[in-house]
N, C-alpha and C. Protein backbone atom coordinates (compact mmCIF):
# COMPACT_ATOMS: atom_id res chain seq x y z
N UNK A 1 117.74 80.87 339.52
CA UNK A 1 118.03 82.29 339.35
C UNK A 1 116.71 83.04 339.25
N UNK A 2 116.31 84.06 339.69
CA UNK A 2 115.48 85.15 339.98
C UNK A 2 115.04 86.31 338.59
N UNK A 3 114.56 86.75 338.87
CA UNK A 3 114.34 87.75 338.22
C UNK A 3 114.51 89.67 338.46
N UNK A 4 115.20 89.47 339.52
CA UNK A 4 115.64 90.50 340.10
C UNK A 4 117.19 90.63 340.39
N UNK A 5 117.37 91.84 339.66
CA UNK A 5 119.16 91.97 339.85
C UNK A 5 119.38 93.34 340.39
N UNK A 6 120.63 93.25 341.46
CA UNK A 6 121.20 94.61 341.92
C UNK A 6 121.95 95.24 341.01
N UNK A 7 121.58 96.84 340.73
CA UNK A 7 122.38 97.01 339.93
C UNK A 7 123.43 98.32 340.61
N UNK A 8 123.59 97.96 341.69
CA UNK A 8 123.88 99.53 343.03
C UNK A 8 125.50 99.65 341.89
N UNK A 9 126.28 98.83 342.02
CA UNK A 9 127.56 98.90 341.67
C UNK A 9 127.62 99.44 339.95
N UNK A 10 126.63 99.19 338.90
CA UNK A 10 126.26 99.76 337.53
C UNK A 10 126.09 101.53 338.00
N UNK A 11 125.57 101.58 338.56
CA UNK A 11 124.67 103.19 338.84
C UNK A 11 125.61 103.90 339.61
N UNK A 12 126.97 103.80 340.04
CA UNK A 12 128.17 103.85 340.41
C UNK A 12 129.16 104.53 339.13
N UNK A 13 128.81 103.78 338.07
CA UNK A 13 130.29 103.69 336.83
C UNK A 13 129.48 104.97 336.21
N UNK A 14 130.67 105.24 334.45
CA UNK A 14 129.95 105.99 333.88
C UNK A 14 129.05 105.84 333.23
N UNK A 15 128.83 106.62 332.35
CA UNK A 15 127.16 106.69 331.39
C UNK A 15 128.05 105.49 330.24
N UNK A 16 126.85 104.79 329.96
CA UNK A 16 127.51 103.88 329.08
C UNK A 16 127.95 102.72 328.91
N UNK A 17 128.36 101.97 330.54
CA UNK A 17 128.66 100.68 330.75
C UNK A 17 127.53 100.00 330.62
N UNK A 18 127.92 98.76 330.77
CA UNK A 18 126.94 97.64 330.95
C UNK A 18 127.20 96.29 331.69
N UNK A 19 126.24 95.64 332.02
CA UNK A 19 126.27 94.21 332.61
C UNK A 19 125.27 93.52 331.96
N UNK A 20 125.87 92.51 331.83
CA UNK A 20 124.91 91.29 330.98
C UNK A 20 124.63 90.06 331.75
N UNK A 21 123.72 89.68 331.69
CA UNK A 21 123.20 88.71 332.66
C UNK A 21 121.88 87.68 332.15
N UNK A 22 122.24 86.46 332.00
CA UNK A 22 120.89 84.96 332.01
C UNK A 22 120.31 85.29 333.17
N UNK A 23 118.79 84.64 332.88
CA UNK A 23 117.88 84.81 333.92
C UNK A 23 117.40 83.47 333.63
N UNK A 24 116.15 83.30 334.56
CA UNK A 24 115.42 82.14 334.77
C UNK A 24 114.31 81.89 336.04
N UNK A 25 113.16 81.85 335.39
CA UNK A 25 112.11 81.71 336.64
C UNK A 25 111.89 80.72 336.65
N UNK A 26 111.55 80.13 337.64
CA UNK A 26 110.71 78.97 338.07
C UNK A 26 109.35 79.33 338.73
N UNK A 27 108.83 80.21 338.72
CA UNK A 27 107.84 80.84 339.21
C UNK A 27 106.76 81.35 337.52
N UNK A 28 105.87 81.29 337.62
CA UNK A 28 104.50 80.96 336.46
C UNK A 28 104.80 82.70 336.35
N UNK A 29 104.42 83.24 335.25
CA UNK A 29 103.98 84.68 335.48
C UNK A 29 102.26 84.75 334.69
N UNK A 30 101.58 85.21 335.05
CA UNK A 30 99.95 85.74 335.22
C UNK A 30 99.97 86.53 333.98
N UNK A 31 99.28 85.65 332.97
CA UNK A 31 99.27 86.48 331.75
C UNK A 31 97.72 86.71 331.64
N UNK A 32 97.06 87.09 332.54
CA UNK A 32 95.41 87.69 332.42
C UNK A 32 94.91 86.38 332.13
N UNK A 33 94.55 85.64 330.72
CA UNK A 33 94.02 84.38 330.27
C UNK A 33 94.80 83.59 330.07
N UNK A 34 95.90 83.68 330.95
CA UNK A 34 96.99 82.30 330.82
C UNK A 34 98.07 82.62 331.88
N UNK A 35 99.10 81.40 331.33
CA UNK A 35 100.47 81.74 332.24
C UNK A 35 101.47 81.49 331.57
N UNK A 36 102.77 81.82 331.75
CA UNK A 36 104.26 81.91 331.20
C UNK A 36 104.77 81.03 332.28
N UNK A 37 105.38 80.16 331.59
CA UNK A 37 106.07 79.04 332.24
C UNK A 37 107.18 78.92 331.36
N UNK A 38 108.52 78.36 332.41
CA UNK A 38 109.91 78.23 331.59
C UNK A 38 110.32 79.39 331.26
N UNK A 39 110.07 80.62 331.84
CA UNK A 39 110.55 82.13 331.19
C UNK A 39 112.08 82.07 331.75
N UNK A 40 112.87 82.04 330.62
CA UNK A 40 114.53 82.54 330.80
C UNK A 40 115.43 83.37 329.53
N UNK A 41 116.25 83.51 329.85
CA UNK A 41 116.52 84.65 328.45
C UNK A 41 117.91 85.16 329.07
N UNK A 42 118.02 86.19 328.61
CA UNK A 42 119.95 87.36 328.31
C UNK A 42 119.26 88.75 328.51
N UNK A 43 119.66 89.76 329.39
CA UNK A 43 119.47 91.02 329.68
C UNK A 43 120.75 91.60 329.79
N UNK A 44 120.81 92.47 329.10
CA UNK A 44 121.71 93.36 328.91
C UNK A 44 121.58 95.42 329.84
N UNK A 45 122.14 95.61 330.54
CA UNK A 45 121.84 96.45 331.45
C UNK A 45 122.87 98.01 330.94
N UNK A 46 122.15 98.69 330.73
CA UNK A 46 123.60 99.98 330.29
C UNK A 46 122.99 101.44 331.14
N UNK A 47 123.78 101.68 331.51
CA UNK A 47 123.37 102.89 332.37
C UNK A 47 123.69 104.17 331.55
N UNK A 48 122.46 104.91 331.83
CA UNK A 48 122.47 105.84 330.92
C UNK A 48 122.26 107.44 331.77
N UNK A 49 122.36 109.02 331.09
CA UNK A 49 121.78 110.13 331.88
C UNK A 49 121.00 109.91 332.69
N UNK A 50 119.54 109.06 332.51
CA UNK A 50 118.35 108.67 333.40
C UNK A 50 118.62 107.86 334.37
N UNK A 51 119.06 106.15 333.74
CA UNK A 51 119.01 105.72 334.44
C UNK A 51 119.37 104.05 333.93
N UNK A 52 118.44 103.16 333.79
CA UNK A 52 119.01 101.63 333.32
C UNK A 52 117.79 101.38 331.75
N UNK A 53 119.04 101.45 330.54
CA UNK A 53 117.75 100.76 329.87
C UNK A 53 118.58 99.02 329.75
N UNK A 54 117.43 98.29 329.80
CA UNK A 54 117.35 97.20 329.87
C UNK A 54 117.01 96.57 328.11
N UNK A 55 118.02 95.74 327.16
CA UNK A 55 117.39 95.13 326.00
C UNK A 55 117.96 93.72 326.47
N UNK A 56 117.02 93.27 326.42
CA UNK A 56 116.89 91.35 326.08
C UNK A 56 116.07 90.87 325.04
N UNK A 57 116.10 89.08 325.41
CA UNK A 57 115.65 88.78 324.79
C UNK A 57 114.90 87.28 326.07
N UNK A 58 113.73 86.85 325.96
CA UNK A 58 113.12 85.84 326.69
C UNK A 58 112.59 84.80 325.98
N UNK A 59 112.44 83.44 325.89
CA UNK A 59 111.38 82.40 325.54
C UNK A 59 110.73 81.85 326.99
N UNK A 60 109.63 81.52 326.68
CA UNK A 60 108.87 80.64 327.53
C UNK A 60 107.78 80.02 327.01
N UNK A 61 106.92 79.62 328.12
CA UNK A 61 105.81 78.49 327.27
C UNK A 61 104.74 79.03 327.62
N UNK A 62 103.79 79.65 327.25
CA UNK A 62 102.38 79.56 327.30
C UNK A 62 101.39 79.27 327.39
N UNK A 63 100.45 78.93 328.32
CA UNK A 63 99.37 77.91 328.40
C UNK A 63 98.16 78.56 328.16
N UNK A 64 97.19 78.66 327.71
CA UNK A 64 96.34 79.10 326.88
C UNK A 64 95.52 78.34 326.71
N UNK A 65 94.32 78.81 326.99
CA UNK A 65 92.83 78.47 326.47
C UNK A 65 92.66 78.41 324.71
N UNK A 66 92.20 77.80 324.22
CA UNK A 66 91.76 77.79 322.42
C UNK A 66 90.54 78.88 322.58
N UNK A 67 90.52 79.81 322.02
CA UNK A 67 89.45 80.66 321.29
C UNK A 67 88.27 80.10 320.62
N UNK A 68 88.87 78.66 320.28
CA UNK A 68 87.74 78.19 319.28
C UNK A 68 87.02 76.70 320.32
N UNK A 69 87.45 76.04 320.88
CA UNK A 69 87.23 75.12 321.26
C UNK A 69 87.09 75.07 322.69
N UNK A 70 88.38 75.54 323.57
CA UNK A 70 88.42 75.97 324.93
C UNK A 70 89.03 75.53 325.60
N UNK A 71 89.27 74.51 324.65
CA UNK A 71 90.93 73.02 325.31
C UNK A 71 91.78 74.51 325.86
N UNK A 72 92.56 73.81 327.14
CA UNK A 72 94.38 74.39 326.85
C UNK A 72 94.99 73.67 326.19
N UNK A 73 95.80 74.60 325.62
CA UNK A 73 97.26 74.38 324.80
C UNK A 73 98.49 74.75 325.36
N UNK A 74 99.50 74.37 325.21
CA UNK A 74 100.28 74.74 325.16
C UNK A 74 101.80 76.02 323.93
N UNK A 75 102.53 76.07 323.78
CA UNK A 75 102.76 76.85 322.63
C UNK A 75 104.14 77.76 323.28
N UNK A 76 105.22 77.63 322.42
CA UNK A 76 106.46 78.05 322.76
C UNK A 76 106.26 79.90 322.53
N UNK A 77 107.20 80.24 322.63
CA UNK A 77 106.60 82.01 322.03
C UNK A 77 108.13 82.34 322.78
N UNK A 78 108.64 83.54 322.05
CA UNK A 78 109.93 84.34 322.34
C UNK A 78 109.63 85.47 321.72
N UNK A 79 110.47 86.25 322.80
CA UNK A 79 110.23 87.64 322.58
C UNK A 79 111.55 88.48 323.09
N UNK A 80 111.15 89.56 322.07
CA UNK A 80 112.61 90.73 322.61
C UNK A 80 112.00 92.17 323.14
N UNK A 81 112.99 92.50 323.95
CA UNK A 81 112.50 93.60 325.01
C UNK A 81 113.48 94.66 325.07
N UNK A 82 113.26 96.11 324.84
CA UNK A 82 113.77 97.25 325.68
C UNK A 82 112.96 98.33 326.57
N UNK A 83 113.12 98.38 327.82
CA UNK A 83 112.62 98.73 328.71
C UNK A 83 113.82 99.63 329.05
N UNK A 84 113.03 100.16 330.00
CA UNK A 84 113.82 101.80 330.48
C UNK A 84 113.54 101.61 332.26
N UNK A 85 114.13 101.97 332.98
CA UNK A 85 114.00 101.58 334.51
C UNK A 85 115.11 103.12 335.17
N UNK A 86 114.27 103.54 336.01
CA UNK A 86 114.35 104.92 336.65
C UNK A 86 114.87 104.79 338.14
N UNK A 87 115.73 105.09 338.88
CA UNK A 87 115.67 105.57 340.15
C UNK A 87 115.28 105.79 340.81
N UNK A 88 114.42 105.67 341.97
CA UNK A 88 113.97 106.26 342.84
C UNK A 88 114.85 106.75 344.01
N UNK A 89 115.55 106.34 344.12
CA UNK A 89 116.82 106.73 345.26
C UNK A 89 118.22 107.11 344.30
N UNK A 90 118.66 108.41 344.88
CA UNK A 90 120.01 108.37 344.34
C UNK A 90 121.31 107.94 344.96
N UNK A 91 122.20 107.25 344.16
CA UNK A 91 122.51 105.83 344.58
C UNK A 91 123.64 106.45 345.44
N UNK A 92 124.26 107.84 344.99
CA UNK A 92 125.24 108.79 345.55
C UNK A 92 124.97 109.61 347.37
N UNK A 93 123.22 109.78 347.01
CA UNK A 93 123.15 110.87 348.62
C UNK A 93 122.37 110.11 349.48
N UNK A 94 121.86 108.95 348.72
CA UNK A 94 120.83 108.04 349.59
C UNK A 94 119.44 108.90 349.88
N UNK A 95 119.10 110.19 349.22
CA UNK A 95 118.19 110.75 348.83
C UNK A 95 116.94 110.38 347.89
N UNK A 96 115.72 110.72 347.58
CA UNK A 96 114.75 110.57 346.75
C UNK A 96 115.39 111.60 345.72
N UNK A 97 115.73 110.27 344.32
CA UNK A 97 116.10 110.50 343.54
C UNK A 97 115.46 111.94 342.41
N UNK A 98 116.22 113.00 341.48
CA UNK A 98 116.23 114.05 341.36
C UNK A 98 116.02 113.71 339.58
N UNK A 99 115.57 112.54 338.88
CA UNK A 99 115.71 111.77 337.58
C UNK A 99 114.14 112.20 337.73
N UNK A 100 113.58 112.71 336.42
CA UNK A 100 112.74 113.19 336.06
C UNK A 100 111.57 111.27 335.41
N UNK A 101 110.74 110.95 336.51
CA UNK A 101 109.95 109.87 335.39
C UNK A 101 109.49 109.64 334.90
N UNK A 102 110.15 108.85 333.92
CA UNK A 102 109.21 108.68 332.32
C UNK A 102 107.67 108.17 332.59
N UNK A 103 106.87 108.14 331.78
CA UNK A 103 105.57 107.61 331.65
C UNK A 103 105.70 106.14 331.63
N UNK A 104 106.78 105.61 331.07
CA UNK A 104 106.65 104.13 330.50
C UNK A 104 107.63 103.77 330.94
N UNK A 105 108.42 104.31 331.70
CA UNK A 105 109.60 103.84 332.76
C UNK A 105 109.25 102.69 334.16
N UNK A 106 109.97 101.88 334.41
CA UNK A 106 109.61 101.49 335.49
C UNK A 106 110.74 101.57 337.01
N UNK A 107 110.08 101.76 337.83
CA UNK A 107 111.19 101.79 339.06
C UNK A 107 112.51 100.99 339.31
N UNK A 108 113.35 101.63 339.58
CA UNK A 108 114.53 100.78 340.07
C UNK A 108 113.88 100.69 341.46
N UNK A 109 114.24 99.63 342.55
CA UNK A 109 113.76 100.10 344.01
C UNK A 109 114.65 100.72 344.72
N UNK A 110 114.49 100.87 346.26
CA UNK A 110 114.79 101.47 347.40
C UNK A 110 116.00 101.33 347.26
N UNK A 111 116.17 99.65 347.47
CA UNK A 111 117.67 99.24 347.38
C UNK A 111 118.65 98.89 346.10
N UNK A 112 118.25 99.67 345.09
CA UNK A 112 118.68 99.78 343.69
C UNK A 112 119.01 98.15 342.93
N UNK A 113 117.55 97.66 343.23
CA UNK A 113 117.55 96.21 342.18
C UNK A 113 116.42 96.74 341.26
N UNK A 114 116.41 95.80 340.18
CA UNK A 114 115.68 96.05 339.28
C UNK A 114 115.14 94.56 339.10
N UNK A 115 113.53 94.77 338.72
CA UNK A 115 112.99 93.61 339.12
C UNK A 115 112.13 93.24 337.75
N UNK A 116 112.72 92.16 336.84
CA UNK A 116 112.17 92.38 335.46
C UNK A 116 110.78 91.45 335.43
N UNK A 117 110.34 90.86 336.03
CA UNK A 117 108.75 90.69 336.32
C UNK A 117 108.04 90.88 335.47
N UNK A 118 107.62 92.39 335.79
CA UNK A 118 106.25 93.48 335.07
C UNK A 118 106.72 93.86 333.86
N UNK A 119 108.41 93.45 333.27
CA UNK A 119 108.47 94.03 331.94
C UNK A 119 108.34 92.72 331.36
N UNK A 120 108.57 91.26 331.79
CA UNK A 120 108.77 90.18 330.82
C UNK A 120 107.38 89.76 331.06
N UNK A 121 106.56 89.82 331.67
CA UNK A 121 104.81 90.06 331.79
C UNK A 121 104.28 90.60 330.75
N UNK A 122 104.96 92.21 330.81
CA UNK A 122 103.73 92.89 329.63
C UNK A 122 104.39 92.49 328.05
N UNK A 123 105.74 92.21 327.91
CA UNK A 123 105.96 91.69 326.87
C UNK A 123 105.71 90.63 326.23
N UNK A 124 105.82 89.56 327.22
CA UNK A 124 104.97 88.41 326.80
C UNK A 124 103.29 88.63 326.69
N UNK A 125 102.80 89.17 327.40
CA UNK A 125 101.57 89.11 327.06
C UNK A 125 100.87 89.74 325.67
N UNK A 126 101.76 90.64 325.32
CA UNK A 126 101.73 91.36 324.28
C UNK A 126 101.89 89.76 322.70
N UNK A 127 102.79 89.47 323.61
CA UNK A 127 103.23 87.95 322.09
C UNK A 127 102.06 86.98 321.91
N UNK A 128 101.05 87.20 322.77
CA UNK A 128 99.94 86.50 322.88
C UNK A 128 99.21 86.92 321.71
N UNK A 129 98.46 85.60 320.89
CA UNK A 129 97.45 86.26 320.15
C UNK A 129 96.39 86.90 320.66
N UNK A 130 95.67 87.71 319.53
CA UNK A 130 94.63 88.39 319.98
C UNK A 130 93.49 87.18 320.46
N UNK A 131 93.67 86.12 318.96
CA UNK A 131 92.75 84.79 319.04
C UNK A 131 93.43 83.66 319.43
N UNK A 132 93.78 83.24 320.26
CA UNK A 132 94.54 82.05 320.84
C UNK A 132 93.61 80.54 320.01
N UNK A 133 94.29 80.25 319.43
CA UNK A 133 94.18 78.56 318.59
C UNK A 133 94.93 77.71 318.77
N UNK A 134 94.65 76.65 319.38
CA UNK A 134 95.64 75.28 319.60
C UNK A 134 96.31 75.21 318.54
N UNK A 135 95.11 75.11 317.18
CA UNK A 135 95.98 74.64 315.91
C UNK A 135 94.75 75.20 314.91
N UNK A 136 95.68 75.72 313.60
CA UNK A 136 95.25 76.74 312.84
C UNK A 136 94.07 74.98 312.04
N UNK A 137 94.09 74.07 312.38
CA UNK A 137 92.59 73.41 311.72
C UNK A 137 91.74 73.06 312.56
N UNK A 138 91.76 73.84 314.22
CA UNK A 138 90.62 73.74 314.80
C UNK A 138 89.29 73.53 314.86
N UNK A 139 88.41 72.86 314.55
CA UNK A 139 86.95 72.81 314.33
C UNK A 139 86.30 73.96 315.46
N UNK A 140 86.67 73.82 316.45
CA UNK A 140 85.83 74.40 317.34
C UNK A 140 84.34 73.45 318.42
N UNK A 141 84.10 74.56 318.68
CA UNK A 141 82.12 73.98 319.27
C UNK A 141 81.28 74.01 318.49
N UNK A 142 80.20 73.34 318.51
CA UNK A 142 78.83 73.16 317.81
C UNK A 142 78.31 74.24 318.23
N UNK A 143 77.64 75.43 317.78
CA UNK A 143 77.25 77.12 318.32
C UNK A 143 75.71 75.59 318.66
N UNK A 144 75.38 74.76 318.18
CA UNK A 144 74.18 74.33 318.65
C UNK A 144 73.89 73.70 319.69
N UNK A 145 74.95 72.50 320.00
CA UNK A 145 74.83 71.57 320.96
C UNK A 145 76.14 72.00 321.87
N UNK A 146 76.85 72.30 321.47
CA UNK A 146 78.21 72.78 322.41
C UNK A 146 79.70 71.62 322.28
N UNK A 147 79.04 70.65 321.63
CA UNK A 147 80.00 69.30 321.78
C UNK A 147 81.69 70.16 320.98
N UNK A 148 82.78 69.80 321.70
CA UNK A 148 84.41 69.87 320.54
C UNK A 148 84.27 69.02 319.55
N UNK A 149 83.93 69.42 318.34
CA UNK A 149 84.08 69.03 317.02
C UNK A 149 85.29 68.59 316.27
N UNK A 150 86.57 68.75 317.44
CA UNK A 150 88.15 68.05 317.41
C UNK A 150 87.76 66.94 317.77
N UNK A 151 86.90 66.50 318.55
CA UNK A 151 86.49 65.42 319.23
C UNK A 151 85.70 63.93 318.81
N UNK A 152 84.48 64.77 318.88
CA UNK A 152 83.06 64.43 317.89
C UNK A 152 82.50 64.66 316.90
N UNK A 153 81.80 64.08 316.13
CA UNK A 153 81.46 65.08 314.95
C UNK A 153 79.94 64.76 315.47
N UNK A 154 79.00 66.20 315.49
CA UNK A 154 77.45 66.22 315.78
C UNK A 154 76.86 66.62 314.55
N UNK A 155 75.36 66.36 314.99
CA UNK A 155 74.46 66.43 313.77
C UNK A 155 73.71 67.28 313.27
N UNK A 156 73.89 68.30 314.18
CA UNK A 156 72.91 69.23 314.23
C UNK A 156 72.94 70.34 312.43
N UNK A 157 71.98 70.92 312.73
CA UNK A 157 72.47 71.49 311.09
C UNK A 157 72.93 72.62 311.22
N UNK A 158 73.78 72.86 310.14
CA UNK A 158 74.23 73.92 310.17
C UNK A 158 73.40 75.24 309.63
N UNK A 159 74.18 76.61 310.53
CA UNK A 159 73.27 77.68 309.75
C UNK A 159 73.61 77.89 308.38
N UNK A 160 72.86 78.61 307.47
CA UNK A 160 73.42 79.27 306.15
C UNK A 160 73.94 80.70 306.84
N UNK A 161 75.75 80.51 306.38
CA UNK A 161 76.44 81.62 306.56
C UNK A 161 76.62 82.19 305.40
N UNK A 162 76.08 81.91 304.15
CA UNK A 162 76.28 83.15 303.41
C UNK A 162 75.78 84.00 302.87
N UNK A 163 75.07 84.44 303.90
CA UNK A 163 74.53 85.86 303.48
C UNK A 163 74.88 86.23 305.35
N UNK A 164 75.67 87.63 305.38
CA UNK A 164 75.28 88.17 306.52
C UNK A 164 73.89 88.50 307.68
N UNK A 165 73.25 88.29 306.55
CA UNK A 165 71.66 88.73 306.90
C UNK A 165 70.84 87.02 307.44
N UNK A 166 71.80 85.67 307.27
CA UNK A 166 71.37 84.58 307.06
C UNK A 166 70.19 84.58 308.75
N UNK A 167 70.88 85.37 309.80
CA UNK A 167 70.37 84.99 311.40
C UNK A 167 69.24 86.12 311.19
N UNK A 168 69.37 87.11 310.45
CA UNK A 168 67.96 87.79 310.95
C UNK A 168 66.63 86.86 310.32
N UNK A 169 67.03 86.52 309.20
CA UNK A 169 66.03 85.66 308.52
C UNK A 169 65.58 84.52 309.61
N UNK A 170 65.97 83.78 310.25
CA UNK A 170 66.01 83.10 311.53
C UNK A 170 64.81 83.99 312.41
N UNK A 171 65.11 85.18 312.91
CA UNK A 171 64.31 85.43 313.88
C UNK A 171 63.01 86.29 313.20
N UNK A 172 63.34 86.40 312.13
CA UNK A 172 61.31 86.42 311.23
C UNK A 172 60.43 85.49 311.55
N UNK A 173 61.46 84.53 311.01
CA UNK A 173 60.57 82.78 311.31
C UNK A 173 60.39 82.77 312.78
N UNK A 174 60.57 82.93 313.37
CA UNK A 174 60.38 82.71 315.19
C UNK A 174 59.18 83.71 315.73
N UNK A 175 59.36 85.28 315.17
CA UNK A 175 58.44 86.62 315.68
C UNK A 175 57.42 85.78 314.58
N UNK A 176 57.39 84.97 313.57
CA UNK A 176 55.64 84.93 312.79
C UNK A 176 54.67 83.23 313.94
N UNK A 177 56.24 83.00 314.00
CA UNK A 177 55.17 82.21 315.23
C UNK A 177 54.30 82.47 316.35
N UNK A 178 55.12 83.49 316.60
CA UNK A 178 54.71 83.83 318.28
C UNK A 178 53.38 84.73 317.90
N UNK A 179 53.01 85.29 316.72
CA UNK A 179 51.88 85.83 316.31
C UNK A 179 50.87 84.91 316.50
């Protein structure tokens, strides 16, 4: 099953109905620093003065880089959605539709399907952390040698982090050498 549904016969009835409908991609969606895999879910379709608002709900899987380390991960994530979807054709004169568009609306097309893609995209991407972590006891990289510290443990020493000021003190010692 697709991600695109006709809704010519909805945009027909009155203000108010609805159609409900499972989805399911088999197709990855492009989350900028990752991808959505396994995206399926329940959309609910009600036609309104404007036009189609759309509320669901989606899970899928996420593949993701670690923030701290750089491994991919994997990581389940679900999310709920209402989106708003506009006309461009009116479904009555076969004319360029006379529905005023929203800013944050997205197109119905030519041939009055609605194609939920770009809304289960920006929603999922939105469910993304800001800091993507395999796992909240990540070690990370050595800022010295670079080695995964999930991995290896290296020797190098560590800086003194407690004082904010610990790295400028660092580059005193370096500018009295070069004197």
């Amino acid at each position: 099953m697709s991600l695109q549904f006709n809704i010519s016969q909805l945009l027909k009835e009155d203000v108010g109905r609805t159609r409900i409908y499972d989805f399911h991609s088999d197709v990855p969606l492009d989350l900028e620093d990752g991808t959505a895999t396994d995206v399926h879910g329940t959309v609910k379709f009600t036609l309104t003065n404007f036009g189609i608002l759309a509320n669901g709900s989606a899970e899928a899987v996420l593949h993701l880089a670690c923030a701290r380390c750089l491994e991919p991960f994997e990581t389940p994530t679900s999310v709920r959605f209402e989106e708003e979807f506009r006309p461009t054709i009116d479904i009555a004169t076969g004319l360029a539709s006379t529905v005023p568009l929203g800013d944050t609306a997205f197109d119905i097309s030519e041939n009055h399907t609605i194609d939920l893609e770009e809304a289960l995209r920006q929603n999922l991407l939105l469910a993304v952390e800001i800091i993507p972590v395999c796992s909240v006891g990540c070690k990370g990289l050595c800022p010295s040698c670079g080695v995964n510290r999930n991995l290896k443990d290296c020797h190098c020493h560590e800086a003194d982090t407690s004082s904010p000021f610990a790295v400028l003190q660092g580059l005193l010692a370096e500018s009295e050498v070069e004197k």
